[in-house]
N, C-alpha and C. Protein backbone atom coordinates (compact mmCIF):
# COMPACT_ATOMS: atom_id res chain seq x y z
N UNK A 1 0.84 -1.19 0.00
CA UNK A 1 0.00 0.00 0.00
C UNK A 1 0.88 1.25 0.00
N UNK A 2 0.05 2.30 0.15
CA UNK A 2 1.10 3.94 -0.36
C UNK A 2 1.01 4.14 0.70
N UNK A 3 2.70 5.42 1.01
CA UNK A 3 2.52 5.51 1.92
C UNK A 3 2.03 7.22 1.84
N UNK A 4 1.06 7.51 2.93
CA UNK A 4 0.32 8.46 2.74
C UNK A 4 1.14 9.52 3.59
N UNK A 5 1.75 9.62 4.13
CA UNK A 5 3.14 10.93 4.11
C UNK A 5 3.83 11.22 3.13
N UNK A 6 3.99 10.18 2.40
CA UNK A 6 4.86 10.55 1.11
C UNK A 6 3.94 11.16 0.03
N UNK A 7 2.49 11.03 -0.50
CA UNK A 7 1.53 11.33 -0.96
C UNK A 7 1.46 12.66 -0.79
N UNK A 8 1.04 12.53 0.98
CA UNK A 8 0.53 14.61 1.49
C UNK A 8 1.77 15.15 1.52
N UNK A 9 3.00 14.76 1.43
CA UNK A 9 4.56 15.76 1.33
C UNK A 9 4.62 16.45 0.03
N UNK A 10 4.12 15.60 -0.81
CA UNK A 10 3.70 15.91 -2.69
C UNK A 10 2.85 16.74 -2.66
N UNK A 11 1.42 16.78 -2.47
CA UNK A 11 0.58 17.82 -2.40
C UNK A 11 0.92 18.81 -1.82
N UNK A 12 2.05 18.58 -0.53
CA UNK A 12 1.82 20.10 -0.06
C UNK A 12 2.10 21.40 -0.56
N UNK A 13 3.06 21.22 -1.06
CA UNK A 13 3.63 22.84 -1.81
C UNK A 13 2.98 23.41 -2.96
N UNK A 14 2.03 21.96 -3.70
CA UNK A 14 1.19 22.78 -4.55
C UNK A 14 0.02 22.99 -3.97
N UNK A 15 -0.33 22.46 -2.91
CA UNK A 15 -1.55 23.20 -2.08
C UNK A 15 -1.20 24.83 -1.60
N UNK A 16 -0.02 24.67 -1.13
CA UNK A 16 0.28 25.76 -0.20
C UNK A 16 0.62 27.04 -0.64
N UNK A 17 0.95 27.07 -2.23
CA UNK A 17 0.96 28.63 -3.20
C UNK A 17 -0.40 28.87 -3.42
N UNK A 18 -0.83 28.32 -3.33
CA UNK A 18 -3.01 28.54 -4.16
C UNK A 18 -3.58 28.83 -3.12
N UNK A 19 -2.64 28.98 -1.67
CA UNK A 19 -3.64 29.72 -0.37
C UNK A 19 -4.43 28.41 -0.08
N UNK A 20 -4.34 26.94 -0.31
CA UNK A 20 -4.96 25.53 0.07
C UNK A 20 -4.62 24.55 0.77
N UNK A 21 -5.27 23.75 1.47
CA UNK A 21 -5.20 22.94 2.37
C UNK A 21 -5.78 21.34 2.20
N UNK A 22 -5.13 20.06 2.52
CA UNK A 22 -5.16 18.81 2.60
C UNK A 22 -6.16 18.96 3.30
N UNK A 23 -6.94 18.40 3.54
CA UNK A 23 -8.24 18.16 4.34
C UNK A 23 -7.93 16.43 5.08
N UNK A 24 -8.26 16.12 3.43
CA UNK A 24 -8.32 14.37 4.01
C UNK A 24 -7.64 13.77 2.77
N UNK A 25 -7.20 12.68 3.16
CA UNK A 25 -6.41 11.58 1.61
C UNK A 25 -7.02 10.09 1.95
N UNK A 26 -6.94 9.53 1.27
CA UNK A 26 -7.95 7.82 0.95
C UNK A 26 -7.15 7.38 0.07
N UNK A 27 -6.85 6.22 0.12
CA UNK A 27 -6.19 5.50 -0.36
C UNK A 27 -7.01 3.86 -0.52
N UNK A 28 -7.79 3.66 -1.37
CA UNK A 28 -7.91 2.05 -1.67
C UNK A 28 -8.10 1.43 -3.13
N UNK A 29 -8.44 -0.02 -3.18
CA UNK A 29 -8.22 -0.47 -4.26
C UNK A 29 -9.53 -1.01 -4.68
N UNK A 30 -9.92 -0.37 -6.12
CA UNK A 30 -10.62 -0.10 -6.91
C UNK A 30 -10.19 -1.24 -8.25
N UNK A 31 -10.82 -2.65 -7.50
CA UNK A 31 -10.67 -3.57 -8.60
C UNK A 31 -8.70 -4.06 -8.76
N UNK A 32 -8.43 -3.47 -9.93
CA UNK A 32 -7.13 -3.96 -10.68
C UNK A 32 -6.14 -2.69 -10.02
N UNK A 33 -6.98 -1.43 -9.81
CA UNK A 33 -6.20 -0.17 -9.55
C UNK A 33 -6.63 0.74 -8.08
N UNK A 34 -5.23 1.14 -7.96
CA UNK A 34 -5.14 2.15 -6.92
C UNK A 34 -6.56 3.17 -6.84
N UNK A 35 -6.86 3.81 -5.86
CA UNK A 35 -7.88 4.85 -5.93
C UNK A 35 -7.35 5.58 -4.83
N UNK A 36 -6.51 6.55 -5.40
CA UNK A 36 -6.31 8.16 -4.58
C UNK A 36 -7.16 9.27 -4.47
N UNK A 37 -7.76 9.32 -3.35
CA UNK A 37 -8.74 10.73 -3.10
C UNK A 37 -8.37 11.70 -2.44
N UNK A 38 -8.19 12.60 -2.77
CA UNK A 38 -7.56 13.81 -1.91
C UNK A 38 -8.77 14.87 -2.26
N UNK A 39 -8.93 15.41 -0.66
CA UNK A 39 -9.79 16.19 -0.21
C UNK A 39 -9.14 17.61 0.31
N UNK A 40 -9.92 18.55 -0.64
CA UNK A 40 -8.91 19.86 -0.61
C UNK A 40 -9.67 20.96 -0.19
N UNK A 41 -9.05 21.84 0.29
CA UNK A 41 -9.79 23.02 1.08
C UNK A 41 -8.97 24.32 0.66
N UNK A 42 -9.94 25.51 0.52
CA UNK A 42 -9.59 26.95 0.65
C UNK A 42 -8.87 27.24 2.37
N UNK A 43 -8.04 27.88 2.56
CA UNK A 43 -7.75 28.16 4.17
C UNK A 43 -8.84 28.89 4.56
N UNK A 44 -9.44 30.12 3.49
CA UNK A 44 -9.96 30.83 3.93
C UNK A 44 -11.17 30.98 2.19
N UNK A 45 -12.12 30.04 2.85
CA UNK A 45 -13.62 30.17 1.64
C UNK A 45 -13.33 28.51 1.15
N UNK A 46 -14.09 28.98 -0.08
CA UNK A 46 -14.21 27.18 -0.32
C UNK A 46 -13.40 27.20 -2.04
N UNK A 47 -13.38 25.97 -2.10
CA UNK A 47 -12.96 25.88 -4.07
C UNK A 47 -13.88 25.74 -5.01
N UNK A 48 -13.23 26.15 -6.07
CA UNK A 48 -14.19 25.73 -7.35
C UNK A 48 -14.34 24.80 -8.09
N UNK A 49 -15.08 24.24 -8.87
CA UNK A 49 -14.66 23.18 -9.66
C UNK A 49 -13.57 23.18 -10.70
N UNK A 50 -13.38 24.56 -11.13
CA UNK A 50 -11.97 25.09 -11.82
C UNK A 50 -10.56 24.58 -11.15
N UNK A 51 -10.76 25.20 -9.89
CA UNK A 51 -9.32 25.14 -9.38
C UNK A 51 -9.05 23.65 -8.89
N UNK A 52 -10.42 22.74 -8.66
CA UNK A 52 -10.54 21.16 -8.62
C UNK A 52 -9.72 20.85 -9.86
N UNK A 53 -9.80 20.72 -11.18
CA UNK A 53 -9.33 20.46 -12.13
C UNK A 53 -8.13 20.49 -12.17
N UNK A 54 -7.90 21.93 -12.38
CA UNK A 54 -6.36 21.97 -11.99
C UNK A 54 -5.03 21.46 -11.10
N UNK A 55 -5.70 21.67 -9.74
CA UNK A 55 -4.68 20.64 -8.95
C UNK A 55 -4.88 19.15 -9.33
N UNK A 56 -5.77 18.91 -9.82
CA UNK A 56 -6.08 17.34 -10.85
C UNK A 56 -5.31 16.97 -11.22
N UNK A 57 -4.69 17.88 -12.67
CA UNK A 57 -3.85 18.01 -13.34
C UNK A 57 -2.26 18.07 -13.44
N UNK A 58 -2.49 18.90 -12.31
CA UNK A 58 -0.73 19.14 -11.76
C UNK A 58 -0.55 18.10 -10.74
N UNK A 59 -1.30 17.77 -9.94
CA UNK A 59 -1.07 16.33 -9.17
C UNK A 59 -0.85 14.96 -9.87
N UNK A 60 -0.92 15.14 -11.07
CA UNK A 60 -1.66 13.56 -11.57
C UNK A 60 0.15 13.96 -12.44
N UNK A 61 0.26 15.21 -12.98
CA UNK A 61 1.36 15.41 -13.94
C UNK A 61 2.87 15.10 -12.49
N UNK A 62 2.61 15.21 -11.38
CA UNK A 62 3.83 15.34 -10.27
C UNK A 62 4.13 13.99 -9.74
N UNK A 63 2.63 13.14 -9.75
CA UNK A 63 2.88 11.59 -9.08
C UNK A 63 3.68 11.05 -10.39
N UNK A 64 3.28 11.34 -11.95
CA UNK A 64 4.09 10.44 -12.99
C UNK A 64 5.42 10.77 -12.89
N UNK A 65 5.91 12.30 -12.87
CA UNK A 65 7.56 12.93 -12.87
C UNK A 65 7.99 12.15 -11.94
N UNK A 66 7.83 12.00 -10.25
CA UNK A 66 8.22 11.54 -9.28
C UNK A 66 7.83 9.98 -9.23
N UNK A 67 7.47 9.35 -9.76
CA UNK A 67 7.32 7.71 -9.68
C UNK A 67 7.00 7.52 -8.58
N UNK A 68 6.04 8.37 -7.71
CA UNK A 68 5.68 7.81 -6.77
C UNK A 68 4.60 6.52 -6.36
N UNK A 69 3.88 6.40 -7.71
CA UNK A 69 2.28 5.42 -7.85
C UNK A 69 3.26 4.64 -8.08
N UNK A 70 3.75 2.83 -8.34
CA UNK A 70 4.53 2.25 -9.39
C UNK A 70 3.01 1.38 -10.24
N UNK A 71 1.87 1.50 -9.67
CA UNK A 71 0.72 0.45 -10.13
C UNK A 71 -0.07 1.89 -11.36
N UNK A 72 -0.90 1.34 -11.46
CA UNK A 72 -2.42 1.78 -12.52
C UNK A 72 -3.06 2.71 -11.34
N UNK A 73 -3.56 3.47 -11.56
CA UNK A 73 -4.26 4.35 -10.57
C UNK A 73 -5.42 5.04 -10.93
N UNK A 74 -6.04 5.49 -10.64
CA UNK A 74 -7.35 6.48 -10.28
C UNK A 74 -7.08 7.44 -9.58
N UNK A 75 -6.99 8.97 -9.97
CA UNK A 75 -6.88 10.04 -8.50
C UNK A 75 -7.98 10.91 -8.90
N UNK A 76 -8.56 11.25 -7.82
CA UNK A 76 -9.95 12.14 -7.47
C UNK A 76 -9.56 13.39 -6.83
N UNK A 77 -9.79 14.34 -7.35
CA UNK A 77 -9.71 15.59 -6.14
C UNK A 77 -10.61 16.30 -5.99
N UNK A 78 -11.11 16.54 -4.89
CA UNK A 78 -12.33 16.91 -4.54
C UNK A 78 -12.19 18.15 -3.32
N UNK A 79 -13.84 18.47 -3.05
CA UNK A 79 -13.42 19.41 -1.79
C UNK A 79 -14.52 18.37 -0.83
N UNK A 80 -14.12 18.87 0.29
CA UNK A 80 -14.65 18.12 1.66
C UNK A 80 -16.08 17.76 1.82
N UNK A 81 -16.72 19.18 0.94
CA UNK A 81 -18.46 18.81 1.20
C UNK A 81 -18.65 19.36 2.46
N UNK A 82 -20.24 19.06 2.23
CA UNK A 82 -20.48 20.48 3.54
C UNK A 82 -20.46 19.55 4.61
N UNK A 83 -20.26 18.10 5.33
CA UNK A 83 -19.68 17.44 6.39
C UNK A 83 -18.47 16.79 5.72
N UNK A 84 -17.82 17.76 6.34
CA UNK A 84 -16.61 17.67 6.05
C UNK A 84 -15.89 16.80 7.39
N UNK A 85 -14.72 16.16 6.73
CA UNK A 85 -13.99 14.78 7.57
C UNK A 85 -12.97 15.97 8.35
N UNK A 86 -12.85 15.93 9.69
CA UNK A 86 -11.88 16.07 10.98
C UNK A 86 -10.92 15.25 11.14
N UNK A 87 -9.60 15.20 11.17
CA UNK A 87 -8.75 14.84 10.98
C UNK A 87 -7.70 15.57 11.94
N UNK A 88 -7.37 17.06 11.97
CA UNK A 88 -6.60 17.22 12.57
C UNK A 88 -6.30 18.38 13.24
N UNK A 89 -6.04 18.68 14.52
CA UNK A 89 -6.06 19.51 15.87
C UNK A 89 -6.60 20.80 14.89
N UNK A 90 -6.07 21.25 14.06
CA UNK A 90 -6.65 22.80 13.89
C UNK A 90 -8.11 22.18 12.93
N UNK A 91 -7.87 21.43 12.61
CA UNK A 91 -9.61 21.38 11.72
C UNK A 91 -10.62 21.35 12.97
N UNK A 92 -10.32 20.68 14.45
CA UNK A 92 -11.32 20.57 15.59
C UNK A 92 -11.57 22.01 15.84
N UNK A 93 -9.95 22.55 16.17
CA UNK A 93 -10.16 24.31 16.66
C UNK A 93 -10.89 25.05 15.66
N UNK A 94 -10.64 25.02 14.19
CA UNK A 94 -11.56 25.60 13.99
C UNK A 94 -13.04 25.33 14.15
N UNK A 95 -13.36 24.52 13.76
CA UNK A 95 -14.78 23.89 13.92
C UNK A 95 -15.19 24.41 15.75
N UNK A 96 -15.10 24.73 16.18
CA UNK A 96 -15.31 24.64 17.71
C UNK A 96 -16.86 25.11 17.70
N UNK A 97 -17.64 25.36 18.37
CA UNK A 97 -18.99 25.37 18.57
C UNK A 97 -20.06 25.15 17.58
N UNK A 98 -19.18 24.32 16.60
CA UNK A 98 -20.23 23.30 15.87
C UNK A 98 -20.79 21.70 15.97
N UNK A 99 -21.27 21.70 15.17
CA UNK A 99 -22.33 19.86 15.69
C UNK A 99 -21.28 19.29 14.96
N UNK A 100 -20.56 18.30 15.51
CA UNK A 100 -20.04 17.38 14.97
C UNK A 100 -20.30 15.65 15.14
N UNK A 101 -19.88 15.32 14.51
CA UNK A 101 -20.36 13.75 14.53
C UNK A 101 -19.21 12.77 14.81
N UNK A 102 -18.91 11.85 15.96
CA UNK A 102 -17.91 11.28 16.28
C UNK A 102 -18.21 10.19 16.31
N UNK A 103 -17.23 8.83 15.80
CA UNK A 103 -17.24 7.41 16.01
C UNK A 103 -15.70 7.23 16.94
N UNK A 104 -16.09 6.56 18.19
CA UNK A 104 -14.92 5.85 18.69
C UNK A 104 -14.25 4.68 18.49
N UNK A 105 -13.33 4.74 18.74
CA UNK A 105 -12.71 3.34 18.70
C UNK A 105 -13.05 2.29 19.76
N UNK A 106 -13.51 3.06 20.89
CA UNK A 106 -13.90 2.12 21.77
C UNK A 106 -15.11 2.92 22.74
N UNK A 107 -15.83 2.45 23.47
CA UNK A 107 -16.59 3.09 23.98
C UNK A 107 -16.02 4.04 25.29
N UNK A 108 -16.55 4.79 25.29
CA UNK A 108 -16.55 6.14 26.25
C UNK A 108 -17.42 6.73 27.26
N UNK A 109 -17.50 6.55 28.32
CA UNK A 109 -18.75 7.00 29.23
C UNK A 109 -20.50 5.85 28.37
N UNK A 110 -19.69 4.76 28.07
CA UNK A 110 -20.79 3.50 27.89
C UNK A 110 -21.39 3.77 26.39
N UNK A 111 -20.59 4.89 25.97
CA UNK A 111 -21.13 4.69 24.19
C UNK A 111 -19.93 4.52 23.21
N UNK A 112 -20.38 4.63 22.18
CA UNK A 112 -18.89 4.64 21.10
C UNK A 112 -19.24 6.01 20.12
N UNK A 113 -20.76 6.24 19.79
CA UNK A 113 -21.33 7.07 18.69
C UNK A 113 -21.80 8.23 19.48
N UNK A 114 -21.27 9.66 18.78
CA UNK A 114 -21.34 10.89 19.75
C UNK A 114 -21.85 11.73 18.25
N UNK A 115 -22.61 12.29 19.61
CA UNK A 115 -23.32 13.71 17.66
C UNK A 115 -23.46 15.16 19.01
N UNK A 116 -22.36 16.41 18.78
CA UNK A 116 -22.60 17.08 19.75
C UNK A 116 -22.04 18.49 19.31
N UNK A 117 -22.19 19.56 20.43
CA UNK A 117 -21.32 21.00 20.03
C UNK A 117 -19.77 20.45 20.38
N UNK A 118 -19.21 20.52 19.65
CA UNK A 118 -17.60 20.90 19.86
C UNK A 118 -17.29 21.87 20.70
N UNK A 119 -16.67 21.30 22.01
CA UNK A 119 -16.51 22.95 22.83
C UNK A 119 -15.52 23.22 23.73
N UNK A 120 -14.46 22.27 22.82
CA UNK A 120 -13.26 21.92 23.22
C UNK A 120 -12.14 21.26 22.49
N UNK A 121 -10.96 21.65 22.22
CA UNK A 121 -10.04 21.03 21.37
C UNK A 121 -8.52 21.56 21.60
N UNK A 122 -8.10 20.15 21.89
CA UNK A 122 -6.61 20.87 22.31
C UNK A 122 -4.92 19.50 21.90
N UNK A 123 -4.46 19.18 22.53
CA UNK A 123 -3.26 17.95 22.21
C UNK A 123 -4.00 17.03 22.33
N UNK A 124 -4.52 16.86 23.48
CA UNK A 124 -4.89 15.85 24.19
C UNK A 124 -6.49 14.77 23.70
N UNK A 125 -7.25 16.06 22.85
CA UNK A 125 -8.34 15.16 22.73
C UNK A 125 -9.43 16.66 22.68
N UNK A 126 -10.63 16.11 22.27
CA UNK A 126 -11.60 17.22 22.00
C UNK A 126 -13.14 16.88 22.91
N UNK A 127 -13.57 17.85 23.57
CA UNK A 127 -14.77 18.06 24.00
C UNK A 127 -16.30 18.19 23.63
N UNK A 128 -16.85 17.31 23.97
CA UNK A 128 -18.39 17.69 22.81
C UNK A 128 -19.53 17.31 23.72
N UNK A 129 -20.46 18.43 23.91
CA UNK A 129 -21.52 18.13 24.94
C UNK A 129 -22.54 18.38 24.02
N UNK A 130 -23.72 17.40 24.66
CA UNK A 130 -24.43 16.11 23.94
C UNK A 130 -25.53 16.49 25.13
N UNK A 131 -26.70 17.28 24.91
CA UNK A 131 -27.99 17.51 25.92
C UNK A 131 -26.95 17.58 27.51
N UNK A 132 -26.71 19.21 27.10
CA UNK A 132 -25.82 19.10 28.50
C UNK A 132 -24.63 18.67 29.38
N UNK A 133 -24.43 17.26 28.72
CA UNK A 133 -23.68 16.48 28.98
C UNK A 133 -22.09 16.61 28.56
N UNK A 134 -21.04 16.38 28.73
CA UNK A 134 -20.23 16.13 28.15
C UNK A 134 -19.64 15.71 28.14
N UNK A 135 -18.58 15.10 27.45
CA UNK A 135 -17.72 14.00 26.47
C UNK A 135 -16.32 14.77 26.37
N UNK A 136 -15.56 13.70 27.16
CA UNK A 136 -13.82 13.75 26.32
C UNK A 136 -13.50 12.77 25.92
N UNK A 137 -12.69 13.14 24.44
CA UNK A 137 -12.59 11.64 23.74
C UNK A 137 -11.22 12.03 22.96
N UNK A 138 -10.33 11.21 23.96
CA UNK A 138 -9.15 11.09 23.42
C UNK A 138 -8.64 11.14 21.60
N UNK A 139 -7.66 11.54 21.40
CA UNK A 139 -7.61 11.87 19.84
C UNK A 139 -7.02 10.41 19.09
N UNK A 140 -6.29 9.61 20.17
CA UNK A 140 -6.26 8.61 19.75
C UNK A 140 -7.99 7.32 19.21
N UNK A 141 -8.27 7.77 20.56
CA UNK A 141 -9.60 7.21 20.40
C UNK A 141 -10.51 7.76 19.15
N UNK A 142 -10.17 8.14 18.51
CA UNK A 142 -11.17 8.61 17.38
C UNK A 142 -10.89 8.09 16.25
N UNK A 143 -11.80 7.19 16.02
CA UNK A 143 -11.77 6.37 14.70
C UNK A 143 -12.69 7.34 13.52
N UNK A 144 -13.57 8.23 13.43
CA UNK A 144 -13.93 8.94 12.63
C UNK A 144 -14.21 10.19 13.19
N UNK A 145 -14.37 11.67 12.64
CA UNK A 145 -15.14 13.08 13.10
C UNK A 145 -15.28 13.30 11.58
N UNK A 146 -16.49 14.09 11.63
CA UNK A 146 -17.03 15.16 10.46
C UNK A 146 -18.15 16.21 11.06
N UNK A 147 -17.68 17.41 10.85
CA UNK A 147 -18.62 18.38 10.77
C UNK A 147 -19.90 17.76 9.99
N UNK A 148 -21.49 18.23 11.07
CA UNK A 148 -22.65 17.59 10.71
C UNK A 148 -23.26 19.46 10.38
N UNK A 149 -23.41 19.28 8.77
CA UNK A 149 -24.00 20.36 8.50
C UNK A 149 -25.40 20.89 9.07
N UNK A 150 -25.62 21.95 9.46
CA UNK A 150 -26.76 22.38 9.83
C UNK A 150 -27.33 23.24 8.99
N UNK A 151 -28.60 22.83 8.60
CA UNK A 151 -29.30 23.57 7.22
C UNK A 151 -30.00 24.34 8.25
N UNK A 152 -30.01 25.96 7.61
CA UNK A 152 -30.93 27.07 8.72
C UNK A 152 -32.36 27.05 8.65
């Protein structure tokens, strides 16, 4: 399998002139071939389907120069969508007093599945109270987060 540091080390510098950000990367196999998804973000607003294309393009033209794929591949680039995948300490901080949606790895105060305000995020793990209640859930312990859009 790829290794996905070596993947997001590639994206970064052409994320990082366009004012853009890695969100999330996926990596599986799609039949005979690889399937690379990389999930991309504005720092500040969202993308277009234009500028989708493009890092398409220049990503797909940087994995062939650098031989990093050696198999058949598929790469997708996309933006996050409006529940967007949590992944990492500043995606929690920002997100902070929104509904987010958490799966644990193991259960926590007798559950595993958390849907709550974010109202806390730091090294250690993130805070989310749930009718009052609240929840610390180690960052190890987190097998999934995504911002749960709220339609007004």
């Amino acid at each position: 399998m790829m290794d996905l540091s070596e993947l997001e080390n590639l994206i970064q510098p052409l994320l990082e002139q366009r004012g853009m950000e890695l969100v999330d990367l996926e990596v599986s196999r799609q039949k005979t071939r690889l399937l690379l998804r990389f999930f991309i973000d504005r720092l500040e607003g969202g993308v277009n389907v234009g500028e989708l294309a493009e890092v398409n393009q220049e990503l797909s033209a940087l994995l062939d120069l650098k031989e990093k794929v050696t198999e058949s591949y598929i790469l997708e680039v996309s933006s996050p969508g409006l529940n967007r995948r949590l992944r990492k300490l500043r995606d929690f901080q920002k997100y902070l007093n929104q509904v987010v949606v958490v799966e644990a790895t193991e259960k926590i105060q007798g559950r595993r599945n958390f849907k709550g305000t974010l109202v806390g995020a730091d090294e250690t793990g993130i805070t989310l109270v749930i009718e009052g209640e609240s929840f610390f859930i180690p960052h190890p312990q987190i097998k999934r987060a995504y911002l749960e859009y709220q339609f007004e």
